[in-house]
Structures are given as structure tokens and as C-alpha cells.
N, C-alpha and C. Protein backbone atom coordinates (compact mmCIF):
# COMPACT_ATOMS: atom_id res chain seq x y z
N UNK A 1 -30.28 -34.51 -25.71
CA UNK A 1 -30.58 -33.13 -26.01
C UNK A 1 -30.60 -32.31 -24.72
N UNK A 2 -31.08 -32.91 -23.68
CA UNK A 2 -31.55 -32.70 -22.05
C UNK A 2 -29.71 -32.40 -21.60
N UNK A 3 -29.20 -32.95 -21.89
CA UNK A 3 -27.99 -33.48 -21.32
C UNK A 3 -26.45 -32.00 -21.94
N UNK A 4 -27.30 -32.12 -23.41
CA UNK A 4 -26.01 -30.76 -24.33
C UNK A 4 -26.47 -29.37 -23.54
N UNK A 5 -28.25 -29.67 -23.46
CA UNK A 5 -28.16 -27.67 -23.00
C UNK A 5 -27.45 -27.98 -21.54
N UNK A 6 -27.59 -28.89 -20.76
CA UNK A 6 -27.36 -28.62 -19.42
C UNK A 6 -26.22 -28.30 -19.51
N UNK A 7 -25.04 -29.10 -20.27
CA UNK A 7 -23.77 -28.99 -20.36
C UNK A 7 -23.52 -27.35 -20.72
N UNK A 8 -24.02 -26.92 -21.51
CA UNK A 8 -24.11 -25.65 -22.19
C UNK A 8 -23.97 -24.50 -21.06
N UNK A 9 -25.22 -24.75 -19.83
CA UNK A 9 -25.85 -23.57 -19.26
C UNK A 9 -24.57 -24.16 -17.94
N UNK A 10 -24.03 -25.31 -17.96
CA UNK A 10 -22.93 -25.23 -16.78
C UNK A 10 -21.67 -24.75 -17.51
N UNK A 11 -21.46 -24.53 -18.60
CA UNK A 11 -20.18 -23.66 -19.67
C UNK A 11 -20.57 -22.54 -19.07
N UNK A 12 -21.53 -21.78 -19.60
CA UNK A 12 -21.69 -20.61 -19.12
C UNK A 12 -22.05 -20.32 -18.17
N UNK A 13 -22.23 -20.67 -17.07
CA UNK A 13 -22.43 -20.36 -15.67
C UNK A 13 -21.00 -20.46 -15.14
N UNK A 14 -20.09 -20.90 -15.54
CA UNK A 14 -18.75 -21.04 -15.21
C UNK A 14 -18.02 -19.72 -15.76
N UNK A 15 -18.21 -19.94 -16.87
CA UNK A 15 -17.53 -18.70 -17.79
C UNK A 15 -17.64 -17.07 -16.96
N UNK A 16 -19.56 -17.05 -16.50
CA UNK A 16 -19.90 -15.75 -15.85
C UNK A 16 -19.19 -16.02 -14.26
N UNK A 17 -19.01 -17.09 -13.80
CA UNK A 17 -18.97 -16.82 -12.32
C UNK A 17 -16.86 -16.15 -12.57
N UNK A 18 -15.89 -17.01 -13.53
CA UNK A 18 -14.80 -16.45 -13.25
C UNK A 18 -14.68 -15.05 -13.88
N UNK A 19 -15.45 -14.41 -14.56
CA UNK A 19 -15.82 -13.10 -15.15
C UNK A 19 -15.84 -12.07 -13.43
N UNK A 20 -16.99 -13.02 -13.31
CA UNK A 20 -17.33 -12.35 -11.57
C UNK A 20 -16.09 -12.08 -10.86
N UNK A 21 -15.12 -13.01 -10.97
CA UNK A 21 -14.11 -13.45 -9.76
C UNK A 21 -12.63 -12.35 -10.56
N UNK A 22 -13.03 -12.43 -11.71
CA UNK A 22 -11.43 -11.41 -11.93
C UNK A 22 -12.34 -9.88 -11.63
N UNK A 23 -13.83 -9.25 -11.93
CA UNK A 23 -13.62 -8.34 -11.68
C UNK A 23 -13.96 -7.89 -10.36
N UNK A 24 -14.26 -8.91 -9.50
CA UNK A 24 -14.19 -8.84 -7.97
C UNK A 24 -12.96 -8.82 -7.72
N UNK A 25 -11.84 -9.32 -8.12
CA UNK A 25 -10.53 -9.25 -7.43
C UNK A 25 -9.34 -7.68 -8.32
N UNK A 26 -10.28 -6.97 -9.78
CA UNK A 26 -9.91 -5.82 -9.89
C UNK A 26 -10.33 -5.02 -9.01
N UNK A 27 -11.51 -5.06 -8.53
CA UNK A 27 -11.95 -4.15 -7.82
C UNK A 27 -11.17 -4.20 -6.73
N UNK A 28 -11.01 -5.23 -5.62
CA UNK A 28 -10.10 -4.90 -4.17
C UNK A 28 -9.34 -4.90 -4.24
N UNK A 29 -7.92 -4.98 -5.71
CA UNK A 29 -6.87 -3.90 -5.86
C UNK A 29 -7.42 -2.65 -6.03
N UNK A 30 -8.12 -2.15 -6.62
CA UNK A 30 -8.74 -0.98 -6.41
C UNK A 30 -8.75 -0.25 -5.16
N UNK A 31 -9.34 -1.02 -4.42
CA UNK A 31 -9.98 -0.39 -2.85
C UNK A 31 -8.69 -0.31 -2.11
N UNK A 32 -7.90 -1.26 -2.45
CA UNK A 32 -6.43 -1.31 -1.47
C UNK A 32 -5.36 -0.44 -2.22
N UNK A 33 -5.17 -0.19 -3.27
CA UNK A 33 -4.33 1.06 -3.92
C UNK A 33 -4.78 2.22 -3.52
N UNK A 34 -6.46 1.98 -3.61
CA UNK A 34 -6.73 3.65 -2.63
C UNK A 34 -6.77 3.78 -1.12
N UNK A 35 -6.41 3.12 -0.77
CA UNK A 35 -6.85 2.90 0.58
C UNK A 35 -5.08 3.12 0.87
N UNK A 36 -4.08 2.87 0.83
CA UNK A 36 -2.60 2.85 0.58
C UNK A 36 -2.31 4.16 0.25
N UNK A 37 -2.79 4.91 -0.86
CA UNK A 37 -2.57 6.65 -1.73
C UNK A 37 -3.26 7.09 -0.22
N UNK A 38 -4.48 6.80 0.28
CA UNK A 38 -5.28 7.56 1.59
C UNK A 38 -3.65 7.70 2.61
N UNK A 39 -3.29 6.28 2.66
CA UNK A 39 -2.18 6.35 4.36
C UNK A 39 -1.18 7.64 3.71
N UNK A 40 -0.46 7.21 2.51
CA UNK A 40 0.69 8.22 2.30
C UNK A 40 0.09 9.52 2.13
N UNK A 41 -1.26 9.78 2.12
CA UNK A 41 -1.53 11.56 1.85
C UNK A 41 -1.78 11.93 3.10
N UNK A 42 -2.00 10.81 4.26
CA UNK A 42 -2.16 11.11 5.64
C UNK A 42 -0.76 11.12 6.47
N UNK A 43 -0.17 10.28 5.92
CA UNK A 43 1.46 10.59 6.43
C UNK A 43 2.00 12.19 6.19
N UNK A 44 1.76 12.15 4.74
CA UNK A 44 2.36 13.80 4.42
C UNK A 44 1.67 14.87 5.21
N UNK A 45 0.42 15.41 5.61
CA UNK A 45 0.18 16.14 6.06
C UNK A 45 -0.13 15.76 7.79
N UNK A 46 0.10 14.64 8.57
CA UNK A 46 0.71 13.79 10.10
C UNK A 46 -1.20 13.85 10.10
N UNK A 47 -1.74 13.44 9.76
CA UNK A 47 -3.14 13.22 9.91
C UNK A 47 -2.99 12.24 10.62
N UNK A 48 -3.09 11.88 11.65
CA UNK A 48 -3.15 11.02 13.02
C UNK A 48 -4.42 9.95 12.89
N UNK A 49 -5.95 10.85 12.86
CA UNK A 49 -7.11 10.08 13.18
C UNK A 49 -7.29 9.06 11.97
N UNK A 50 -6.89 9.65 10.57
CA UNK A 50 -6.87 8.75 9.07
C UNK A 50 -5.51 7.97 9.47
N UNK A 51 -4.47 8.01 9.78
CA UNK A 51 -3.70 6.66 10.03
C UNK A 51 -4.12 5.69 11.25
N UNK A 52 -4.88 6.09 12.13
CA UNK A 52 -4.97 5.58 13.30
C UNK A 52 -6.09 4.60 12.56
N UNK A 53 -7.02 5.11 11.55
CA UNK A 53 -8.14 4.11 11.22
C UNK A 53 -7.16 2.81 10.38
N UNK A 54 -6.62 3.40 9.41
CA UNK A 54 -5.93 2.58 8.49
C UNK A 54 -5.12 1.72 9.70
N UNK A 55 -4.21 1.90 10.20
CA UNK A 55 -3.36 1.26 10.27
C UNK A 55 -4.20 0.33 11.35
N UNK A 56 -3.43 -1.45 11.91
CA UNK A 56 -4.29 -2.32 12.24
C UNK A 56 -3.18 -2.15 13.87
N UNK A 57 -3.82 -2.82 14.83
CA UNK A 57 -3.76 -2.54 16.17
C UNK A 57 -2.07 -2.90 16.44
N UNK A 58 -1.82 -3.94 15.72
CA UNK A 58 -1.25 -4.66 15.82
C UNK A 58 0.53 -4.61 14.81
N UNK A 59 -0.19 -3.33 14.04
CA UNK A 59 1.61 -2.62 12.64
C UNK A 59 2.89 -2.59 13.47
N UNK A 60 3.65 -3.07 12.71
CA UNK A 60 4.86 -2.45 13.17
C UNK A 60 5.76 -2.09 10.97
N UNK A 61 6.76 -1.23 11.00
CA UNK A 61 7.26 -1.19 10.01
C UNK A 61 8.55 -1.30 10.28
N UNK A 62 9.24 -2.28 9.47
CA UNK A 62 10.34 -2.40 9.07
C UNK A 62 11.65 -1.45 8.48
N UNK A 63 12.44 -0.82 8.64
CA UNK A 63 13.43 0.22 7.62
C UNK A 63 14.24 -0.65 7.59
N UNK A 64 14.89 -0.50 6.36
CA UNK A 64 15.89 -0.89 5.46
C UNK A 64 17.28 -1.04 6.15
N UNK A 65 17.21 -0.27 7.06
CA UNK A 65 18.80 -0.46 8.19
C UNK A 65 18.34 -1.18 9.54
N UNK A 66 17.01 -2.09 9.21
CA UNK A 66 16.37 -2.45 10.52
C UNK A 66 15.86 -1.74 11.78
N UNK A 67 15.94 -0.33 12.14
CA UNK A 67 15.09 -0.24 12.89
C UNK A 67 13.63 -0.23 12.62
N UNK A 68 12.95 -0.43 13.71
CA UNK A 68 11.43 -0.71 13.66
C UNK A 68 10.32 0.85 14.28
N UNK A 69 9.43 0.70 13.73
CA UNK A 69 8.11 1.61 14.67
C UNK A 69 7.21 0.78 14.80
N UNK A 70 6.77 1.00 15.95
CA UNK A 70 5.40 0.39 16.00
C UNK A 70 3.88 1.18 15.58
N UNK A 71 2.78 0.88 15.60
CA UNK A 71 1.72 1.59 15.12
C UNK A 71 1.67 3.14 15.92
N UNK A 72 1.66 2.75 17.87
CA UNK A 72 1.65 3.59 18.38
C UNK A 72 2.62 4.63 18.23
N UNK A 73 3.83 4.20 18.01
CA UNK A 73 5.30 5.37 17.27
C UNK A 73 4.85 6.16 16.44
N UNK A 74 4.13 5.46 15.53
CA UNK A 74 3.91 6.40 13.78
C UNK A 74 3.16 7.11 14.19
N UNK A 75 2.20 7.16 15.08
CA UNK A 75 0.89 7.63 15.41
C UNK A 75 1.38 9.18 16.39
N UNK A 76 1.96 8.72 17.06
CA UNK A 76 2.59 9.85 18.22
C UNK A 76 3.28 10.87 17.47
N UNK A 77 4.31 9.77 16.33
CA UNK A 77 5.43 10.89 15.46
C UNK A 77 4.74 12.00 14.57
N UNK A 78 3.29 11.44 14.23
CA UNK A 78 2.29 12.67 13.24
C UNK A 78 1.88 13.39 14.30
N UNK A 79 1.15 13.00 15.80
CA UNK A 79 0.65 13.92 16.62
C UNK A 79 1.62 15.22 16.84
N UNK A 80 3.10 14.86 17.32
CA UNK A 80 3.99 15.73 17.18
C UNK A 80 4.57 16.80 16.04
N UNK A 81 4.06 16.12 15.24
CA UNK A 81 4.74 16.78 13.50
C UNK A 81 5.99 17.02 13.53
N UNK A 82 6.87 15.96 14.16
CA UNK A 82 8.14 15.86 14.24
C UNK A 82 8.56 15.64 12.74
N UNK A 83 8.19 15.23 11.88
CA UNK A 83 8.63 15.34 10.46
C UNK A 83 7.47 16.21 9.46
N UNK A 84 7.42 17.16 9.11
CA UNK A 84 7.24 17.91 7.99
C UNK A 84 7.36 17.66 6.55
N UNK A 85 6.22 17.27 5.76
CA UNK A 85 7.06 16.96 4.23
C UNK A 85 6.41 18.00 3.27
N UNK A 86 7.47 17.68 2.18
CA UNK A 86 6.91 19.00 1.17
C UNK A 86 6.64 17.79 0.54
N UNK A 87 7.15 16.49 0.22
CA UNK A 87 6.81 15.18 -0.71
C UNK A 87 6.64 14.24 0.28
N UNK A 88 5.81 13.37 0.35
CA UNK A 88 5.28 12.14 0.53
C UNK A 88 4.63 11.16 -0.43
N UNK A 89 4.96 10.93 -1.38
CA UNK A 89 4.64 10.79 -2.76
C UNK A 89 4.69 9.52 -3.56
N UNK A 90 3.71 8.53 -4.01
CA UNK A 90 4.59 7.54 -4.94
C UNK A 90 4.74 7.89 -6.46
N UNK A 91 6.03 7.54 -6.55
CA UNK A 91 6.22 7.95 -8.02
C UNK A 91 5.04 7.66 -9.01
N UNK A 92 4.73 8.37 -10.01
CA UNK A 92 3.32 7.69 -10.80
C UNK A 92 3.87 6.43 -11.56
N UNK A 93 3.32 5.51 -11.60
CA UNK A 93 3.11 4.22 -12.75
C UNK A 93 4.10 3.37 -12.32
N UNK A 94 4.20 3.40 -10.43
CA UNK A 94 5.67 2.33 -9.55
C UNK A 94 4.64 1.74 -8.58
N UNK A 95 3.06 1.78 -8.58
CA UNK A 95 2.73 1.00 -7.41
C UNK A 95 1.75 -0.04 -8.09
N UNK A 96 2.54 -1.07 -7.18
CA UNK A 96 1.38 -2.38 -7.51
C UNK A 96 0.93 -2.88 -6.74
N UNK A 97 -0.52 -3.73 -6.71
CA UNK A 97 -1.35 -4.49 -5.30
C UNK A 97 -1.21 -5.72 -5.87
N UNK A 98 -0.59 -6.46 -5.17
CA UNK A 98 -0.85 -8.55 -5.19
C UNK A 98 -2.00 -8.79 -3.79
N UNK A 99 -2.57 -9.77 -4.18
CA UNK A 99 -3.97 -10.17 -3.31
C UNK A 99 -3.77 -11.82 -3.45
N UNK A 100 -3.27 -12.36 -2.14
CA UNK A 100 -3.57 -14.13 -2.00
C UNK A 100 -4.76 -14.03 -0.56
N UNK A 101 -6.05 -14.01 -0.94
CA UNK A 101 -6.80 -14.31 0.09
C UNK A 101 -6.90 -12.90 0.49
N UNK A 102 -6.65 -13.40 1.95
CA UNK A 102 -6.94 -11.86 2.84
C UNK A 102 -5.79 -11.50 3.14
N UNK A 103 -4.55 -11.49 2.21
CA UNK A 103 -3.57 -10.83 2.63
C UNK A 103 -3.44 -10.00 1.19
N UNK A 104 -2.98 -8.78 1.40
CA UNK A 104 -2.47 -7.86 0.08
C UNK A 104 -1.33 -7.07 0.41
N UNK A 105 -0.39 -7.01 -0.63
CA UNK A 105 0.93 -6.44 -0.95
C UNK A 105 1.30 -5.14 -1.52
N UNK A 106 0.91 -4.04 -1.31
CA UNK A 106 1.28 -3.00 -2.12
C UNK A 106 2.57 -2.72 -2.01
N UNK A 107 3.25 -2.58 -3.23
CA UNK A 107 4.70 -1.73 -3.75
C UNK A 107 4.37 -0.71 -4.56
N UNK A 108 5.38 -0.24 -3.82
CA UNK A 108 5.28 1.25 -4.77
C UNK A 108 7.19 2.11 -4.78
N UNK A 109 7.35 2.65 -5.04
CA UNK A 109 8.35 3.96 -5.15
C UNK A 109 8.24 4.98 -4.65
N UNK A 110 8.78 4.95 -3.38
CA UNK A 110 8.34 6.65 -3.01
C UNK A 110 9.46 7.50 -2.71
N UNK A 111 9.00 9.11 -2.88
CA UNK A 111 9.49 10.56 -2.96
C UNK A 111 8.91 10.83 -1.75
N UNK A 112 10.32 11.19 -0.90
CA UNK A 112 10.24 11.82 0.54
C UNK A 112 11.09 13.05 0.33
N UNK A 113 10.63 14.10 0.86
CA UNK A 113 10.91 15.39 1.18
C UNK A 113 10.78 16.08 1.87
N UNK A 114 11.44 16.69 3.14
CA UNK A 114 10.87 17.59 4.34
C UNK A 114 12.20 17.78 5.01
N UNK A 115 11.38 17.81 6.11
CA UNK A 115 11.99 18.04 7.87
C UNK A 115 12.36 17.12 8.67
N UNK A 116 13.00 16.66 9.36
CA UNK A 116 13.11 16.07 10.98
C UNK A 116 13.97 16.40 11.76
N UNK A 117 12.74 17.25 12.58
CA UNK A 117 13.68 17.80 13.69
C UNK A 117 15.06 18.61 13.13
N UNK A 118 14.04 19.24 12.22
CA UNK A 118 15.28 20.95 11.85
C UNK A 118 16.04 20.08 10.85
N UNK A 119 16.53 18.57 10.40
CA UNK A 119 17.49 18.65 9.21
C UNK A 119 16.40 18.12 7.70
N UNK A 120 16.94 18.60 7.17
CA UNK A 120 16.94 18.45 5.57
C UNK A 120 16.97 16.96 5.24
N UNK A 121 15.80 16.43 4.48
CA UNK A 121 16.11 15.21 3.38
C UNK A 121 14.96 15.50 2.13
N UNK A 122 16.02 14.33 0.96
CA UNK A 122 15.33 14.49 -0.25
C UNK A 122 15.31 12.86 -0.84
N UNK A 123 14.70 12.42 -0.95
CA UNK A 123 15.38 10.75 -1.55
C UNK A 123 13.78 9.96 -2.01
N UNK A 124 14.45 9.03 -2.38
CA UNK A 124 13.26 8.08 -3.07
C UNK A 124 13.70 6.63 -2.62
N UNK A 125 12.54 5.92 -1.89
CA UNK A 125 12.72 4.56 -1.75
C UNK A 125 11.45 3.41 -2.11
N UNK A 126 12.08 2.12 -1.93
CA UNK A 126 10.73 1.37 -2.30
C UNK A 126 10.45 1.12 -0.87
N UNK A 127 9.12 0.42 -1.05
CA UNK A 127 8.17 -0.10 0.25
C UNK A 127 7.26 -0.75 -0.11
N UNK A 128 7.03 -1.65 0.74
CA UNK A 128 6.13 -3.03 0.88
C UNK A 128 5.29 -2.89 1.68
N UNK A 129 3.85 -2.04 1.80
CA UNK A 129 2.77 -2.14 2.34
C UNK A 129 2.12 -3.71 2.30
N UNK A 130 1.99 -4.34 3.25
CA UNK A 130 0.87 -4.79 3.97
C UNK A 130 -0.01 -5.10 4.38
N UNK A 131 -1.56 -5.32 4.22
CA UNK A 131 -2.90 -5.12 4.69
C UNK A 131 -3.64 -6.56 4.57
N UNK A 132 -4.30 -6.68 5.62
CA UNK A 132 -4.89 -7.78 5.98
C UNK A 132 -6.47 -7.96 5.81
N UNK A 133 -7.04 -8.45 5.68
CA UNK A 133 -8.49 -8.06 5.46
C UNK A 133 -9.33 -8.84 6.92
N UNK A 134 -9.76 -7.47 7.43
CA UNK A 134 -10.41 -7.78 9.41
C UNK A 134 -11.90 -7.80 9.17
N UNK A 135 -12.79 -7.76 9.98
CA UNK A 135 -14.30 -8.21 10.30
C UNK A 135 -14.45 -6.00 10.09
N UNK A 136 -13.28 -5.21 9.78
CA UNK A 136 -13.38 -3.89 9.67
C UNK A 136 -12.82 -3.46 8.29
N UNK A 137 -12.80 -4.44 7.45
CA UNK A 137 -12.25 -3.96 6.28
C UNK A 137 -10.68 -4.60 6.46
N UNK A 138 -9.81 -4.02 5.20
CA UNK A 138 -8.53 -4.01 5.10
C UNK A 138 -8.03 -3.10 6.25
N UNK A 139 -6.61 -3.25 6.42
CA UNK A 139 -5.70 -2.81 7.66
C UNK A 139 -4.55 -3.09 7.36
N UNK A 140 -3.69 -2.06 7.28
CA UNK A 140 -2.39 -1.97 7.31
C UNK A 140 -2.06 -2.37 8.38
N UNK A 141 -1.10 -3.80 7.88
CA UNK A 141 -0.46 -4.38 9.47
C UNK A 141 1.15 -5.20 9.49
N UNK A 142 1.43 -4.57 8.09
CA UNK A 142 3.36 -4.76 8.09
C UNK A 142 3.77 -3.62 7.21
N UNK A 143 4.95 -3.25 7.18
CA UNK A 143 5.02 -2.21 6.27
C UNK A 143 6.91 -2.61 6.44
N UNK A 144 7.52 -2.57 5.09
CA UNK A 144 9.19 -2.38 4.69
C UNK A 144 9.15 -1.37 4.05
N UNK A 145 10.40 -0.77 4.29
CA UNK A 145 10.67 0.46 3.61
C UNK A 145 12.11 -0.07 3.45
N UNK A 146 12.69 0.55 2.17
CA UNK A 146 13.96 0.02 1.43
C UNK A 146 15.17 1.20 1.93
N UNK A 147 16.05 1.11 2.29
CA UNK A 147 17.53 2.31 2.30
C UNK A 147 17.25 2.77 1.56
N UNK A 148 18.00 4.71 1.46
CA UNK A 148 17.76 5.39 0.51
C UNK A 148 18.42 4.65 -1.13
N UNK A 149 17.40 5.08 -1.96
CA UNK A 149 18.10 4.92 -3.35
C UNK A 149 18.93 5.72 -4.28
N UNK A 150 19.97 5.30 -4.37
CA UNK A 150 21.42 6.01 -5.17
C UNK A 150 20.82 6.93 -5.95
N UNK A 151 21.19 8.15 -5.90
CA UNK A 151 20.16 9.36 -6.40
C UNK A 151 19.96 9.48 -8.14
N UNK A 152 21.26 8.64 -8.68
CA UNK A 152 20.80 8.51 -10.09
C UNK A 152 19.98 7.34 -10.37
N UNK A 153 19.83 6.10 -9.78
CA UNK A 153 18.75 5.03 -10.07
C UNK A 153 17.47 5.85 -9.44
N UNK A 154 17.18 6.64 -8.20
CA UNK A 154 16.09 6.89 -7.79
C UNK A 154 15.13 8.34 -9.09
N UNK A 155 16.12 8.78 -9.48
CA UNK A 155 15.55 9.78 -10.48
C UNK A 155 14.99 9.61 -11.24
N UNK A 156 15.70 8.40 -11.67
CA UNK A 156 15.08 7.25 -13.56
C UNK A 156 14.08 7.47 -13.39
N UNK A 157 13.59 7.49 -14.69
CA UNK A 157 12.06 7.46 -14.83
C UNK A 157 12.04 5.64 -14.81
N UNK A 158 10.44 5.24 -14.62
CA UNK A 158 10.50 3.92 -15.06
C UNK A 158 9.09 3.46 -14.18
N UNK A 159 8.87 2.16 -14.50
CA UNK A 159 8.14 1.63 -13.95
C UNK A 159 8.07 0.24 -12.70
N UNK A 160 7.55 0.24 -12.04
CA UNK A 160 7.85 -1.22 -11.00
C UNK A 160 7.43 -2.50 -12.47
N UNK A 161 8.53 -3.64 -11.96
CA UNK A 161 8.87 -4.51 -12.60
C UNK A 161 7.79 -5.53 -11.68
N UNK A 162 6.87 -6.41 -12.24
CA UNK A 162 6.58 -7.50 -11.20
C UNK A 162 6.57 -8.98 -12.25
């Protein structure tokens, strides 16, 4: 009898602890989707001191034709406001967070629109945010960005596939 409740109260002590563990791990997609929407609303308007927190000492980002920036690049390129955007944007219902440990993955779809250095762009690409989890929180510390997308696939409506 000693032996069924114990069995019982270790069922349910199991049951509550992975209850615990999926909505502990909704929540820091949570914190890292917002924390990701924070960098791109700080990119769009070159907010320097909010990327300088986000991003980790150590970023560099990837483009799609291979050249690279490093943290200090991105950082200098907002101090300057060498690019201007009217969009910095992820498409709604295209970003997703994967979490193995202390590493997390955000994808998303994004709408770029502005300036550089006096010329004109309009386009939509994907990107692979990054973030590591430090003794300071999460930190953006890789970032891919995809070549522009063919302007009739980038228009589609739709959603990220995972």
C-alpha cells in the first residue's frame, strides 16, 4: 500500500517537474524572440548603446555573398547612420526560436528598406540569429543573413516552415 502511493506521488512529481520544463523552455523562447524584435528595432533606428548590450563581445555576421562584420563594424555602421531604414522588419508569423542548452537559433524573414550612402534598396531576406546564454544573460554572437530574395517568392505571403 506504502509502496502504490509512493509510486503514485513519484508519477506525479514527474508529470509536474516536465510541465515545469516545457513551460520553462516556452518562456526563454519568449525572452529570446524578444530580445531578437529588441536588436532589429535597434538596427532600424542605428541605436548603438541597445546593440552594443545585445550583441556578445565576440559577433561576427555572416552575408549570403560571404562578406563578414564584426560586432565592432555593426556598432560603428549605426554610430555613423550610414544606413537609414524606413523597414527593418520581420515579416509577421516567419520567426522562430530553437533552444539546445545554451545555444538558441532565431529565424525569421526580413523586410529591409532605406539608404546606404545615398542609394536606394527594397528586399526581403532570411537570417539566422544566434545567441548564447553568458553569466549576463543571452547574447547575440553569430548572425547569417541569406542573398536578396527573388522579389516574387519574397512578397508571398506565408509562413517559416520548420
Amino acid at each position: 500500500m506504502v509502496s502504490q502511493a509512493f509510486g503514485r506521488l513519484i508519477v506525479m512529481a514527474t508529470f509536474f517537474a516536465l510541465r515545469a520544463a516545457q513551460a520553462s523552455a516556452h518562456d526563454e523562447r519568449q525572452v529570446i524572440a524578444a530580445l531578437d524584435t529588441e536588436y532589429q528595432a535597434a538596427v532600424k533606428v542605428n541605436d548603438a548603446p541597445v546593440m552594443d548590450r545585445i550583441l556578445h563581445k565576440d559577433m561576427i555576421l555572416v552575408l549570403g555573398d560571404g562578406r563578414t562584420s564584426t560586432r565592432d563594424e555593426l556598432l560603428q555602421e549605426a554610430r555613423d547612420k550610414s544606413i537609414t531604414y524606413e523597414r527593418q522588419d520581420e515579416d509577421p508569423g516567419t520567426q522562430t526560436v530553437r533552444i539546445w542548452g545554451d545555444t538558441a537559433v532565431v529565424t525569421a524573414r526580413l523586410w529591409v528598406k532605406g539608404l546606404r550612402k545615398g542609394v536606394a534598396f527594397d528586399r526581403r531576406l532570411w537570417f539566422s540569429d544566434t545567441y548564447a546564454r553568458t553569466l549576463k544573460g543571452w547574447r547575440y554572437v553569430f548572425g547569417q543573413a541569406s542573398l536578396h530574395l527573388p522579389d516574387d517568392t519574397a512578397r508571398s505571403p506565408g509562413s517559416a516552415r520548420t
